[in-house]
Every structure is written in C-alpha cells, then in structure tokens.
C-alpha atoms as a PDB file:
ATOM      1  CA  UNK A   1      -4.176  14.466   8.213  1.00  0.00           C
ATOM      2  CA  UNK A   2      -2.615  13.892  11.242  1.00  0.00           C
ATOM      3  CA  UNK A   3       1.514  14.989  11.832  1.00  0.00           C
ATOM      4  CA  UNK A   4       1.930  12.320  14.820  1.00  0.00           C
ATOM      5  CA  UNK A   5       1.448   9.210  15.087  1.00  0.00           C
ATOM      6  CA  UNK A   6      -1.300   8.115  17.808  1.00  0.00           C
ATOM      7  CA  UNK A   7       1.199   7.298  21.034  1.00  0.00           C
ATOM      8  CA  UNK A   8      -0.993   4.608  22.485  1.00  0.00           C
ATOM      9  CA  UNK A   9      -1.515   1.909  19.971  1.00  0.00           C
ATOM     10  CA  UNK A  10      -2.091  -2.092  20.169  1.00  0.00           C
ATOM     11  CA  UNK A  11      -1.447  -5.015  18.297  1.00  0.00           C
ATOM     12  CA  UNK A  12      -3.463  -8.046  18.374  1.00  0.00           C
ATOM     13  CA  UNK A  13      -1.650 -10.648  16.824  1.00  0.00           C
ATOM     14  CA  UNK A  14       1.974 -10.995  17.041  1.00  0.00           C
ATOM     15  CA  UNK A  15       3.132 -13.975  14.495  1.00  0.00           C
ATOM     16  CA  UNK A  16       5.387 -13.357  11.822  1.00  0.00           C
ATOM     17  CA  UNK A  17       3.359 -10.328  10.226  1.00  0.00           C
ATOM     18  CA  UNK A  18       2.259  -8.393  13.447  1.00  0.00           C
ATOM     19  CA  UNK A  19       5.279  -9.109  15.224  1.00  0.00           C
ATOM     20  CA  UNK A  20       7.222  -6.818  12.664  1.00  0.00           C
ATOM     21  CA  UNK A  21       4.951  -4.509  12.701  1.00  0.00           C
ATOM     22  CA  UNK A  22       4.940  -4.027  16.281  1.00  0.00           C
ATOM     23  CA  UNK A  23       8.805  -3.851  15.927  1.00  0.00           C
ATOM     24  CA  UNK A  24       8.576  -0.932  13.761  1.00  0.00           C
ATOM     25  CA  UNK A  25       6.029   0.218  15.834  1.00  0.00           C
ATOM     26  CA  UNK A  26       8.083   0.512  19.122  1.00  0.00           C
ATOM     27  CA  UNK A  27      11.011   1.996  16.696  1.00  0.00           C
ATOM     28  CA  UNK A  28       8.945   4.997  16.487  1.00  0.00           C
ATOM     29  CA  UNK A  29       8.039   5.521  20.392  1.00  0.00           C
ATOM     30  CA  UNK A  30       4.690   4.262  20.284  1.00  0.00           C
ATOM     31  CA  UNK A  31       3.718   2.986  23.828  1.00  0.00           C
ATOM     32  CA  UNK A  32       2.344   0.122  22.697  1.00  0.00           C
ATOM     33  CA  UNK A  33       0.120  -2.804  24.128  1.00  0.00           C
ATOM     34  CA  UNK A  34       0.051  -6.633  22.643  1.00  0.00           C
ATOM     35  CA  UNK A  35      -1.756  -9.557  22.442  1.00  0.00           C
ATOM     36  CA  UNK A  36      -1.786 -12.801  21.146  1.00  0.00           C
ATOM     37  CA  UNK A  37      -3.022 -16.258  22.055  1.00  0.00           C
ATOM     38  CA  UNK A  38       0.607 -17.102  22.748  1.00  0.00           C
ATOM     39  CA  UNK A  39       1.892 -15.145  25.316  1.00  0.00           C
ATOM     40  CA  UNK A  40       5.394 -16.578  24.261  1.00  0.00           C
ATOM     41  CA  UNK A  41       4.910 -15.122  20.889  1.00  0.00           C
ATOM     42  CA  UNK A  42       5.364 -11.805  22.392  1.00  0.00           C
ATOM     43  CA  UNK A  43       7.875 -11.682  24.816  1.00  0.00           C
ATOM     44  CA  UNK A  44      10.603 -10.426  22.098  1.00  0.00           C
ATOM     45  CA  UNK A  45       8.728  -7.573  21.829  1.00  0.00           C
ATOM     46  CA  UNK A  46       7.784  -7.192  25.615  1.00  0.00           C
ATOM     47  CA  UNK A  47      11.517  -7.415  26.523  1.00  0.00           C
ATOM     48  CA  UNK A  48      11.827  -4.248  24.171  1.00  0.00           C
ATOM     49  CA  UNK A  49       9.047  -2.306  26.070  1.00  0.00           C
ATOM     50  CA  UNK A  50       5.596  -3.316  24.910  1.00  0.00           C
ATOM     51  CA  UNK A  51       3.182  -4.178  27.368  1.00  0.00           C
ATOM     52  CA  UNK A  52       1.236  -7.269  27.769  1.00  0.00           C
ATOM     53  CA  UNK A  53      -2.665  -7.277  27.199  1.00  0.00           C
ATOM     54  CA  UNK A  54      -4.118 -10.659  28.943  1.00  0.00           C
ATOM     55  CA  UNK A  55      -7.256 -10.549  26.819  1.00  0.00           C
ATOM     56  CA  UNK A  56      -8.179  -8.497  23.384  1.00  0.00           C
ATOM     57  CA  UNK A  57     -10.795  -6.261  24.979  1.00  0.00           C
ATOM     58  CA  UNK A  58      -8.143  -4.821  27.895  1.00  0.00           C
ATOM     59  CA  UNK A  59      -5.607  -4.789  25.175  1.00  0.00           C
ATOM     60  CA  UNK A  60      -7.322  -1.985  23.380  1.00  0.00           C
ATOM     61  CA  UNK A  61      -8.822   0.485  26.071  1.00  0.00           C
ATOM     62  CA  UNK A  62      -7.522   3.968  26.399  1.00  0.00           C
ATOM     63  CA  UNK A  63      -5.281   3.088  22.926  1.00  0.00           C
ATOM     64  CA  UNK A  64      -6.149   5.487  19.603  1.00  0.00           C
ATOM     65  CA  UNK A  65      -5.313   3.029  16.820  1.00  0.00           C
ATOM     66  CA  UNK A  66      -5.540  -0.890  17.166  1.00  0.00           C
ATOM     67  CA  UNK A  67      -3.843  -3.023  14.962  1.00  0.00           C
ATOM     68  CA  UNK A  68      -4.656  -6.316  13.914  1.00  0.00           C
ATOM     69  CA  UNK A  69      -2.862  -9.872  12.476  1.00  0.00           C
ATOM     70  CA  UNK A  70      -4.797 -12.961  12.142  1.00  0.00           C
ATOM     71  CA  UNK A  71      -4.730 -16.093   9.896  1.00  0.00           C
ATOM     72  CA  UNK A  72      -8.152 -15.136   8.702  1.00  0.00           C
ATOM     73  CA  UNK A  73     -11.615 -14.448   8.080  1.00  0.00           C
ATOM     74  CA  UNK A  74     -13.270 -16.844  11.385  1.00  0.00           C
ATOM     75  CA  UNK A  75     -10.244 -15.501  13.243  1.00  0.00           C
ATOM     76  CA  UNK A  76     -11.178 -11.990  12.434  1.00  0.00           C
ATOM     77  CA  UNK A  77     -15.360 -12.506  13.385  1.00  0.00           C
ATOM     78  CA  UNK A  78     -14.217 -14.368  16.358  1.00  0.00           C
ATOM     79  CA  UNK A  79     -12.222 -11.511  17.683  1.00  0.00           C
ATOM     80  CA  UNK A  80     -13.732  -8.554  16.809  1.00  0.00           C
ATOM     81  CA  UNK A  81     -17.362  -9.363  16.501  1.00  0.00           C
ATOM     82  CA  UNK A  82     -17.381 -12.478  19.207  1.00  0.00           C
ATOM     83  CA  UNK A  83     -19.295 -12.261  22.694  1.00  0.00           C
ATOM     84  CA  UNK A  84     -21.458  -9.413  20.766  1.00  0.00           C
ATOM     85  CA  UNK A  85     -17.783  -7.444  19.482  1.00  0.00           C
ATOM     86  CA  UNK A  86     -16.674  -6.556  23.170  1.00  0.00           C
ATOM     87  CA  UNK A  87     -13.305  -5.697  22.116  1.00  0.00           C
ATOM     88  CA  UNK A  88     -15.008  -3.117  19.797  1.00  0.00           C
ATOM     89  CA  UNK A  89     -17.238  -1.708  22.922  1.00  0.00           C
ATOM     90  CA  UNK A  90     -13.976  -1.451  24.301  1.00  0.00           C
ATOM     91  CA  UNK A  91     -11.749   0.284  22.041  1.00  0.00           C
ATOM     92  CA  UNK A  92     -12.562   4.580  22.742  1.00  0.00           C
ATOM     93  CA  UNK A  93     -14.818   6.499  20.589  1.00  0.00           C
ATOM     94  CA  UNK A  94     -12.966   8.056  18.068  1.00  0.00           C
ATOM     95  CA  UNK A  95     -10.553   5.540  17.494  1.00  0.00           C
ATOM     96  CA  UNK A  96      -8.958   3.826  14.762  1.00  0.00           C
ATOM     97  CA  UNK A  97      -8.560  -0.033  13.930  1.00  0.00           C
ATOM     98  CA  UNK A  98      -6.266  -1.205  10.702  1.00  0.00           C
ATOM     99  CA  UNK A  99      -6.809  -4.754  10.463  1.00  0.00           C
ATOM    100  CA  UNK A 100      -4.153  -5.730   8.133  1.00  0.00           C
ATOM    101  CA  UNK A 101      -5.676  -9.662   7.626  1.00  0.00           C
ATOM    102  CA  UNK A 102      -6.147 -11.498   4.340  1.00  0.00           C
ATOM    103  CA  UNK A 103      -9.845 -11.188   4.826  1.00  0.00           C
ATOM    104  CA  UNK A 104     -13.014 -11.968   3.177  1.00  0.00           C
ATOM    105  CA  UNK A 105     -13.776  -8.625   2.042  1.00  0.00           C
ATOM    106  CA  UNK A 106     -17.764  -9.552   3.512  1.00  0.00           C
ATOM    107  CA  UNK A 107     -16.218  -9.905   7.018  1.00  0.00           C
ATOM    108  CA  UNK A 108     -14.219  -6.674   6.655  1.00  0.00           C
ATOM    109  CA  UNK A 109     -17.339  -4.853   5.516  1.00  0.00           C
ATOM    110  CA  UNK A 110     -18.806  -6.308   8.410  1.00  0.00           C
ATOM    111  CA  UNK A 111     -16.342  -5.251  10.519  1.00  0.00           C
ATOM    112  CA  UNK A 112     -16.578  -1.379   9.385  1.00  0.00           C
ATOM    113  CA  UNK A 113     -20.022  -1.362   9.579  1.00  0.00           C
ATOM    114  CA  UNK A 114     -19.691  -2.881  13.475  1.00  0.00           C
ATOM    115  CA  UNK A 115     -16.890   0.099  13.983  1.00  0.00           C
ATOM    116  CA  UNK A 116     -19.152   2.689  12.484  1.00  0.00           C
ATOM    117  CA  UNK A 117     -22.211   2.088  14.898  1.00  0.00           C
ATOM    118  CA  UNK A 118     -19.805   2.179  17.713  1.00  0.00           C
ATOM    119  CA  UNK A 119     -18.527   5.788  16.434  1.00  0.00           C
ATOM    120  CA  UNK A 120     -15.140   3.858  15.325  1.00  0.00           C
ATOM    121  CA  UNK A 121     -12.765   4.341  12.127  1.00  0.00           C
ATOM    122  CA  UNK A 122     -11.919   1.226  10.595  1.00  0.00           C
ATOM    123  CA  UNK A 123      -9.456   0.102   7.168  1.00  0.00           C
ATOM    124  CA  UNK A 124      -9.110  -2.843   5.831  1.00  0.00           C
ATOM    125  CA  UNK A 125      -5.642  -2.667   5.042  1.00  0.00           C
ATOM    126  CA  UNK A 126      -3.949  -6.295   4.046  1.00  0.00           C
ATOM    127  CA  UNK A 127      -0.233  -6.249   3.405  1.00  0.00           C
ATOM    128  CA  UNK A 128       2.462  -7.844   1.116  1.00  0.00           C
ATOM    129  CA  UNK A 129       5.529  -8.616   1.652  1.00  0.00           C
ATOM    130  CA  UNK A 130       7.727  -7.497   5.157  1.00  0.00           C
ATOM    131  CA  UNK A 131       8.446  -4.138   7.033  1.00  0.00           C
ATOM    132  CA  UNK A 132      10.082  -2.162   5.846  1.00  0.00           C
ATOM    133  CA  UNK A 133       9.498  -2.245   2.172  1.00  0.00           C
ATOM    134  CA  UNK A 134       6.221  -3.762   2.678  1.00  0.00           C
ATOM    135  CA  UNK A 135       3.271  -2.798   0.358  1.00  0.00           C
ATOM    136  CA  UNK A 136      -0.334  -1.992   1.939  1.00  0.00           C
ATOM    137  CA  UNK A 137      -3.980  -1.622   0.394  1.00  0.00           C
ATOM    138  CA  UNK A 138      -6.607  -0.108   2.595  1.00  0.00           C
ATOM    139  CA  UNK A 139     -10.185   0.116   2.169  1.00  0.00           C
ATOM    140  CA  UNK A 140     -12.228   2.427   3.862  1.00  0.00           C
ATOM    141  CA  UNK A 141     -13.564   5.874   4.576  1.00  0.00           C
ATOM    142  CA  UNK A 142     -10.909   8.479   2.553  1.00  0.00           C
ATOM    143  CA  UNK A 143     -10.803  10.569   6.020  1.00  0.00           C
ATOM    144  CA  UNK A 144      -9.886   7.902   8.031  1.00  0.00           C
ATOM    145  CA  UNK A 145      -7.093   6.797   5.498  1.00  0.00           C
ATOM    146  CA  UNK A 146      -5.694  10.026   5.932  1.00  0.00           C
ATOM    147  CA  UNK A 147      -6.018  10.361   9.284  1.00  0.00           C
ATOM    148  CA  UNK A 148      -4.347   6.870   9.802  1.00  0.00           C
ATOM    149  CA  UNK A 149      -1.307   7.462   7.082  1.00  0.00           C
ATOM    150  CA  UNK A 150       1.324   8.375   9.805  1.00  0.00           C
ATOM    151  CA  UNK A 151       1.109   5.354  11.315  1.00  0.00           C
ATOM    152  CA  UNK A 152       0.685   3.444   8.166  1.00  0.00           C
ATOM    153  CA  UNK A 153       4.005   5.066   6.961  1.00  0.00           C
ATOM    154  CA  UNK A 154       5.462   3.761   9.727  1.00  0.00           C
ATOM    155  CA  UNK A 155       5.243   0.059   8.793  1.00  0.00           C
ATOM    156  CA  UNK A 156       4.671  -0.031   4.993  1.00  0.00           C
ATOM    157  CA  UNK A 157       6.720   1.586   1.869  1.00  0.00           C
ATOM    158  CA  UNK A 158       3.930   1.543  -0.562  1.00  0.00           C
ATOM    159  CA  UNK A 159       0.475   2.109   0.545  1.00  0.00           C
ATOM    160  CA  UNK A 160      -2.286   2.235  -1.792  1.00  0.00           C
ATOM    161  CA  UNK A 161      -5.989   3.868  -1.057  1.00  0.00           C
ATOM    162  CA  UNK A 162      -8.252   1.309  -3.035  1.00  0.00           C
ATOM    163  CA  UNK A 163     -11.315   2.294  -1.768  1.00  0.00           C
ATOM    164  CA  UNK A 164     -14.521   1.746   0.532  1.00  0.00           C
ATOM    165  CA  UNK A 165     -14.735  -1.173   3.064  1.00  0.00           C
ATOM    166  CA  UNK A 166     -14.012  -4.317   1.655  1.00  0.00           C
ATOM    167  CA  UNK A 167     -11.677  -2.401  -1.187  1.00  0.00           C
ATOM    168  CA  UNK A 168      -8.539  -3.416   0.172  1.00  0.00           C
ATOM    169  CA  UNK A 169      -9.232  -7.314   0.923  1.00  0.00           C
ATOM    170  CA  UNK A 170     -10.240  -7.263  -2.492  1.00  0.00           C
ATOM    171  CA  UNK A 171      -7.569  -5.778  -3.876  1.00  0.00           C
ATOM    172  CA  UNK A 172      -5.260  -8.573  -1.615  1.00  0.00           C
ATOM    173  CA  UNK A 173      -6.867 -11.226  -2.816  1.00  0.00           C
ATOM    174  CA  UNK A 174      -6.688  -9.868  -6.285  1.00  0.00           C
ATOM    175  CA  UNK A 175      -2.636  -9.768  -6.110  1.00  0.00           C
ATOM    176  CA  UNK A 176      -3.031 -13.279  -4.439  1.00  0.00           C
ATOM    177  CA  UNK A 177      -4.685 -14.927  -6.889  1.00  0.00           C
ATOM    178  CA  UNK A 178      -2.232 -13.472  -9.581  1.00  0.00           C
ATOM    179  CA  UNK A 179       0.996 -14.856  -7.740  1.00  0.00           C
ATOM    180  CA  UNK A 180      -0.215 -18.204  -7.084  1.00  0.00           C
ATOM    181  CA  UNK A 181      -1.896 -19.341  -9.913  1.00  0.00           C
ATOM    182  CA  UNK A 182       1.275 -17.995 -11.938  1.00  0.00           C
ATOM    183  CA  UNK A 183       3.330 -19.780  -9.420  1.00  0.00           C
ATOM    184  CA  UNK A 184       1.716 -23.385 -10.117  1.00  0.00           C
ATOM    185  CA  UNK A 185       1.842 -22.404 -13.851  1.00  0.00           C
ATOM    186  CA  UNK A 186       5.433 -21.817 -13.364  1.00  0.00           C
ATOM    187  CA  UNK A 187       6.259 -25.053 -11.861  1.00  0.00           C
ATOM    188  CA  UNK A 188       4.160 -27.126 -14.671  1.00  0.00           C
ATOM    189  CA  UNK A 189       6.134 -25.195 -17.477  1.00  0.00           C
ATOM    190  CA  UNK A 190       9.414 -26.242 -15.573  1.00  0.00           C
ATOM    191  CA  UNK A 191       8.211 -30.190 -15.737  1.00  0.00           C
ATOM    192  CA  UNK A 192       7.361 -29.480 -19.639  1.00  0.00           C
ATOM    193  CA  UNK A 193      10.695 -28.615 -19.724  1.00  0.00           C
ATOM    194  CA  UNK A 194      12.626 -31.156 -17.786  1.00  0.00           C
ATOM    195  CA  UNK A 195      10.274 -33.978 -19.258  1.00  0.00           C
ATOM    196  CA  UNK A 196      11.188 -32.398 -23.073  1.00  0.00           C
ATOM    197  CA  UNK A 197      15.062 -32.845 -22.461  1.00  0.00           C
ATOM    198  CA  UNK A 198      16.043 -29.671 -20.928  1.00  0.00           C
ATOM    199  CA  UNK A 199      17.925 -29.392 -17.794  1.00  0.00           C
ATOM    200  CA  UNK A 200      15.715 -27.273 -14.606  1.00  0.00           C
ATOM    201  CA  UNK A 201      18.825 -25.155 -14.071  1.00  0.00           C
ATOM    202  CA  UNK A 202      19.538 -23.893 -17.645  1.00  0.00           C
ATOM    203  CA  UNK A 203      15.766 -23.314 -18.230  1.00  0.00           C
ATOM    204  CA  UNK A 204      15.796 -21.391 -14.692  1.00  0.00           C
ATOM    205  CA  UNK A 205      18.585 -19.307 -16.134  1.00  0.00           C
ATOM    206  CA  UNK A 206      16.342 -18.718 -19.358  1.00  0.00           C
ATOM    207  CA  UNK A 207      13.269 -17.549 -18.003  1.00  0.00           C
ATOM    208  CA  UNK A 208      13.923 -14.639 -16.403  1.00  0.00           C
ATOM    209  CA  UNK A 209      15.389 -13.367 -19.154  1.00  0.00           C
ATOM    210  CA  UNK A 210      12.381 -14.142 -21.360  1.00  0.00           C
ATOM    211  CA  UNK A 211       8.595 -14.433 -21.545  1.00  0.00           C
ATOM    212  CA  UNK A 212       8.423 -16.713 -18.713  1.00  0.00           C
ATOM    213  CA  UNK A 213       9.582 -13.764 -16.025  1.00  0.00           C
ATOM    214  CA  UNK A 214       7.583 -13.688 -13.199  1.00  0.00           C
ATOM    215  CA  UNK A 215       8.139 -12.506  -9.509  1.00  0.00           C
ATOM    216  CA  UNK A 216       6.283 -15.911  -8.631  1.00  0.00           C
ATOM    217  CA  UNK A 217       9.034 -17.862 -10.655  1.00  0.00           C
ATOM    218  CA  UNK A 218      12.057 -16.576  -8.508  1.00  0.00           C
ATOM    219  CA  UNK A 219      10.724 -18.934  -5.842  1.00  0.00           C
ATOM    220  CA  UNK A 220      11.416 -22.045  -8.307  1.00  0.00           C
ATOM    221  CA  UNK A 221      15.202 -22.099  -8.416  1.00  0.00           C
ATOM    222  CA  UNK A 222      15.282 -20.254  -5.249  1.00  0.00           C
ATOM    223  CA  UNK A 223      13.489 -23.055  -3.275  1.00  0.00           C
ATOM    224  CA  UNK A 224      12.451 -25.329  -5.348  1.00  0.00           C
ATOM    225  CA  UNK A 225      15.139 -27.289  -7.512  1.00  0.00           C
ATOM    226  CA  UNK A 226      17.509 -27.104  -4.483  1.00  0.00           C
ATOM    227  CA  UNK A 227      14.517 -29.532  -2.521  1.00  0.00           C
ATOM    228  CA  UNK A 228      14.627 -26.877   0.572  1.00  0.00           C
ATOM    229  CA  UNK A 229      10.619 -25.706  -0.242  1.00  0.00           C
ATOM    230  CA  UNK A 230      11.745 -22.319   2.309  1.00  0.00           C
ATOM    231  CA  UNK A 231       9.526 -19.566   2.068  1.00  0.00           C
ATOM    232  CA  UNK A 232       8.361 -16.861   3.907  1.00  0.00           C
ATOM    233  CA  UNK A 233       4.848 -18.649   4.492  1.00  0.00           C
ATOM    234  CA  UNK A 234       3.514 -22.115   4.670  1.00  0.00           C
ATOM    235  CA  UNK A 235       1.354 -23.518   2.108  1.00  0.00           C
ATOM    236  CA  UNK A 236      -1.628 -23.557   5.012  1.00  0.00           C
ATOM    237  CA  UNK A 237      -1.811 -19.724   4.098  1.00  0.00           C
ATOM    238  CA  UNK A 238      -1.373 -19.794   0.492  1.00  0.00           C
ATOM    239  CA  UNK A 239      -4.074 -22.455   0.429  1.00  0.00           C
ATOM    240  CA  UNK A 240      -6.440 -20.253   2.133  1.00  0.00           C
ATOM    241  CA  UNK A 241      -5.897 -17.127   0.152  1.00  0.00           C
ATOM    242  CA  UNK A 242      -5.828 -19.000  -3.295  1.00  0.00           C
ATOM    243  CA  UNK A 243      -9.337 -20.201  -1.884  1.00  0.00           C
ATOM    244  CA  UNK A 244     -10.621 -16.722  -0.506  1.00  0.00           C
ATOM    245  CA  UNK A 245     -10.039 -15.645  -4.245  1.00  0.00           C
ATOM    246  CA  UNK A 246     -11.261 -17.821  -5.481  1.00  0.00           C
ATOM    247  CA  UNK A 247     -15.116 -17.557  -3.314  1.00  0.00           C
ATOM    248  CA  UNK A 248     -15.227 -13.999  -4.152  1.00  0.00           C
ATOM    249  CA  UNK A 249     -14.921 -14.682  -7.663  1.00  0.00           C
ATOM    250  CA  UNK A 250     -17.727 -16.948  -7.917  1.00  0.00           C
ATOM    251  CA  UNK A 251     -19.606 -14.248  -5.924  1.00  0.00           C
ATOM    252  CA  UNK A 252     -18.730 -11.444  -8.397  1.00  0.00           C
ATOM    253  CA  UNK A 253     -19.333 -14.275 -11.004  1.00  0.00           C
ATOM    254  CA  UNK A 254     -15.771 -13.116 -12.554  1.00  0.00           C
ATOM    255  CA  UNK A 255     -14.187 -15.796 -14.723  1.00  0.00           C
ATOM    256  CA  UNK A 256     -11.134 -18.225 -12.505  1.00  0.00           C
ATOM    257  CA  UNK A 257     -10.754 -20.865 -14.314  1.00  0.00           C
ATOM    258  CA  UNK A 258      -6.469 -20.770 -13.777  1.00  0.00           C
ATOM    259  CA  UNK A 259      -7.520 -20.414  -9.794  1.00  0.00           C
ATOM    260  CA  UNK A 260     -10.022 -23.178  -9.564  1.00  0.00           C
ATOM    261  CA  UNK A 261      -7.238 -25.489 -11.370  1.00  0.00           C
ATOM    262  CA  UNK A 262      -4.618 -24.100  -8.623  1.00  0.00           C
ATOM    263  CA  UNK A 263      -7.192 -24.017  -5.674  1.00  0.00           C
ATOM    264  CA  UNK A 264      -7.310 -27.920  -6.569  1.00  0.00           C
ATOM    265  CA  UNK A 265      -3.454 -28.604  -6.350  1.00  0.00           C
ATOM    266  CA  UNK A 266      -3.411 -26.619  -3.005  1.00  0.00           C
ATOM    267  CA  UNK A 267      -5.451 -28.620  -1.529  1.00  0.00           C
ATOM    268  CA  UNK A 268      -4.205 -31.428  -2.839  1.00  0.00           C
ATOM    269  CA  UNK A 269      -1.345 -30.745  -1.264  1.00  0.00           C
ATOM    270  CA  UNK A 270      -3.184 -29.587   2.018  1.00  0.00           C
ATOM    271  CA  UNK A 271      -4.329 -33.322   2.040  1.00  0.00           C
ATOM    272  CA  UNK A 272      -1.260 -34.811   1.837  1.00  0.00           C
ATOM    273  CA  UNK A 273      -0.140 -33.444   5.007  1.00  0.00           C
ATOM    274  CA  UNK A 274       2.051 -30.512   3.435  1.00  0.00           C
ATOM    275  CA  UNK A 275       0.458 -27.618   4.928  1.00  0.00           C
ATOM    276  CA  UNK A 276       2.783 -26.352   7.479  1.00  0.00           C
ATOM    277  CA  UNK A 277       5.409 -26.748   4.968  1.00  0.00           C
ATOM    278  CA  UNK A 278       6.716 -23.276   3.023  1.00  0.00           C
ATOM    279  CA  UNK A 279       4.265 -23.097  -0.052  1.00  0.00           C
ATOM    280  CA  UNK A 280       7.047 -24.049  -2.516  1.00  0.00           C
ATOM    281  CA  UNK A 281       6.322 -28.321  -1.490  1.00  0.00           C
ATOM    282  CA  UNK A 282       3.005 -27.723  -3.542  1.00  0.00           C
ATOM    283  CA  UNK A 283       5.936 -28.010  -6.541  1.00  0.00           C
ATOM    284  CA  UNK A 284       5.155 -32.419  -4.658  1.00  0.00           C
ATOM    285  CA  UNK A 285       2.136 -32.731  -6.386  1.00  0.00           C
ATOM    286  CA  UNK A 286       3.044 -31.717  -9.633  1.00  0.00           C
ATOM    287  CA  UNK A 287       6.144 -33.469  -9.322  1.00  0.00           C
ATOM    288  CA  UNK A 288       3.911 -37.150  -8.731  1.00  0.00           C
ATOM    289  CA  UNK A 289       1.726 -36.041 -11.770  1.00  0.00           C
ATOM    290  CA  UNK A 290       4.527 -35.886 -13.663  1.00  0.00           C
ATOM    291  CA  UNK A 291       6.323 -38.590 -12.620  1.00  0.00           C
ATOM    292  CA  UNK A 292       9.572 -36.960 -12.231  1.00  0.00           C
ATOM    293  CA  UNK A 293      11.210 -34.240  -9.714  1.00  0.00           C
ATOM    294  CA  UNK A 294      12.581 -31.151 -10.410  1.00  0.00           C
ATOM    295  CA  UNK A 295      15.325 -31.402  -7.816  1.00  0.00           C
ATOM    296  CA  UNK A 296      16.609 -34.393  -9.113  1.00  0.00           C
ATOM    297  CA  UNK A 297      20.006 -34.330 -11.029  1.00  0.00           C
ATOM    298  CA  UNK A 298      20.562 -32.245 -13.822  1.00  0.00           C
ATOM    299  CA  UNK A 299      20.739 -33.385 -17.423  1.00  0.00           C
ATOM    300  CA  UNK A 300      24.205 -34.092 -18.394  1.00  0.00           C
ATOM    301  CA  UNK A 301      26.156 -31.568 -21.495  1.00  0.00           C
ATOM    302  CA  UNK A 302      23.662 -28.185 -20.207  1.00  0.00           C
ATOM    303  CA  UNK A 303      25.203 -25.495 -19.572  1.00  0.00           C
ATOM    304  CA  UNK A 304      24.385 -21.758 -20.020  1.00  0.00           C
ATOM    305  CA  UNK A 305      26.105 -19.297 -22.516  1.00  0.00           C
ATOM    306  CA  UNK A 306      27.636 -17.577 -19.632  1.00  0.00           C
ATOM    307  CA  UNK A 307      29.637 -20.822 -18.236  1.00  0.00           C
END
C-alpha cells in the first residue's frame, strides 16, 4: 500500500457529493483538476485552487487517480464508455479510477473490465452519508483497494472492502433498499397511529425508544411532521436507487416484495411532480391514501411522560 496520496488527481462531477469530496481533496494538497457539466458548479472549488478541465477526457491526462460523481448508471456509460471510452484512453496507464456512483453493479463491472484492457485500476466504491464521517464500499481488485486506501481515507471514515467489481454497488444498493423501504414503512405505521387516536408527536417520542427505532425514522419528526420535507437528497435520487435495488433483485431472483411496494409509492410520487423535492414529500402520497396528514395539528390532552 501506498504512504502518499497520488498528487495529481481529478474529479468528474462536482454536485453535492463530489464537490465535498474535492474539498477534502484540496485539504490534503492534492493538485487537483475538475469537471462537471456546470462550469458554475465548480467555481467554489476553483477559487480554492483546483483547476478547470473543459471536457472529461483533458480532465484526466497526466492525473494518477480519477474520481467520479454522477446521478447514475446512463450517466456513468455515457462518460466513461461514450465515443468508444475516450476519457479511459486518456487517463495514464497505471492509473486509478474510484467511481463513487450509485451504480448498476452490471455497468460498474463493465466499467472494470473497460479499465482492465486499458491496463487501468478501477473500484466501485459508492458512498453514504457526507465527508467527513462518510462511509464507503468498494468493489474491486484487493491490490488496487490497497493501493487506493490513502486517498480513500482522505474522504471517507468507514470504508469497507466488499469485494470484486460490481461488490460495492451491490453492497450500496443493498443499504439502499434497507433505508427506504423502512422509511415508507415508517411513515405508514405513523398514519396507523394518528388514524388510531394517537398524537404524531408523542408516538415520535415513543419510537425511538422502542421496537420501531430506525435510522430511517429520525427523518419523520425531523422533516416530516414539521411539513419542511428537507433532506439531504431529493426524492429523484431515492426513486432511482429504490429502483436500481430493486432490478438487481429480480436479476438475482432474491425475494423484494417490501421494495416493489415502496418502488410503487416512489414513483408515485415521481408522477406527481415531487421529484426535486427532499425525499421526505413521498410521506404526500401516503398522506392522500390515508386521508389525513401527519403535519396537521396534534391531538389535544398528549403529552409525553417527560412534560
């Protein structure tokens, strides 16, 4: 394993997710390179010392580990394996790409196999949460996981070696599938609850405290009863990871029966023009099955044993 991190790296993709990687990125001292479809995207980072890159494939010459952002799996083929994978002709033998998208673990495998004829290290190495106490999964050769873990210290906490190519979108859209369903399950059991007589606020106070606990239902009185629906992602992205999980279930023929039910709801809620929302406002849908909302007024008397 590597001591140093590579000094010339790139990042292609600078939204939310790559942008704060590149941030920790040029905290270390790597001289680094960026692109993105929006230049404007990138000019915090440029006015802190990264360089511009007008197109992918310039982006990553002379640069020993390339990272990459995208919304997905078309985004992913249409970059890197586009116009007969320039950008991968481009990158130097010998170096590394990370693509940290919530990928189709196919296209990743794809991907590595693309890298590998090109005399390329590749990881598929989605991500959850933010920098710095962000968690990482990486599939991939073992030696280029080790090679690579400098730099993957440098903008994850927890990183987790899952596996071959493919491993670590699989792993993703394992955790993904977990949150989300639980998430919709978590919103029905609140309706159950306010429909049955029992104020949202006191039950929000009870579950955590009981068999109901769930990371996935901190977002419910967090975002939900107050009406706000703020998250850290839209319900466009949830939508399509929920989905992704869902495809490579019926591919590995694994039971989803909670996921196709929350897959539906989604995109329910995709359809009604919610998708650029933060994915609490799928909590709408439920709410117009039910016939009620869970940010309406509390039940009068409720109050908690600690009030």
């Amino acid at each position: 394993m590597m001591d140093v991190l590579p000094p010339r790296q790139t990042v292609i993709g600078v939204g939310t997710m790559g942008s704060l990687m590149a941030s920790r990125l040029l905290d270390a001292g790597v001289d680094l390179a960026v692109h993105d479809l929006r230049r404007a995207a990138a000019e915090p980072l440029l006015a802190r010392g990264a360089s511009w890159a007008g197109t992918a494939a310039a982006a990553v010459r002379d640069r020993g580990m390339v990272w990459v952002s995208l919304p997905g799996p078309a985004q992913v083929e249409s970059v890197l394996l586009g116009n007969n994978a320039a950008v991968l002709d481009a990158m130097p033998a010998g170096a590394t790409l990370v693509d940290t998208t919530t990928n189709d673990p196919d296209v990743a495998r794809r991907v590595a196999s693309a890298c590998e004829r090109r005399g390329l290290a590749m990881l598929d190495a989605p991500v959850s949460g933010r920098p710095p106490t962000m968690t990482m999964m990486a599939g991939g050769e073992r030696t280029a996981f080790e090679a690579a873990l400098p730099a993957l210290e440098t903008v994850a906490a927890q990183i987790f070696y899952v596996g071959p190519a493919g491993a670590g979108c699989v792993a993703k859209l394992a955790t993904q599938y977990m949150g989300y369903t639980n998430l919709i399950a978590a919103i029905e059991g609140m309706l159950i609850g306010k429909m049955g007589g029992v104020d949202p606020a006191i039950l929000a106070e009870i579950v955590p405290v009981s068999a109901g606990a769930s990371r996935a239902f901190r977002i419910i009185p967090d975002a939900i009863l107050d009406g706000t629906y703020q998250a850290g992602g839209t319900l466009d992205i949830v939508a399509k990871d929920v989905a992704l999980a869902c495809e490579l279930a019926e591919r590995l023929d694994a039971p989803a029966n909670t996921g196709g039910v929350a897959n539906l709801i989604y995109k329910t809620a995709q359809d009604a023009g919610l998708g650029r929302e933060g994915y609490p406002v799928v909590a709408r849908v439920l709410e117009v099955m039910a016939g009620i909302e869970l940010s309406g007024p509390g039940l009068a008397g409720g109050s908690s044993s600690g009030t």
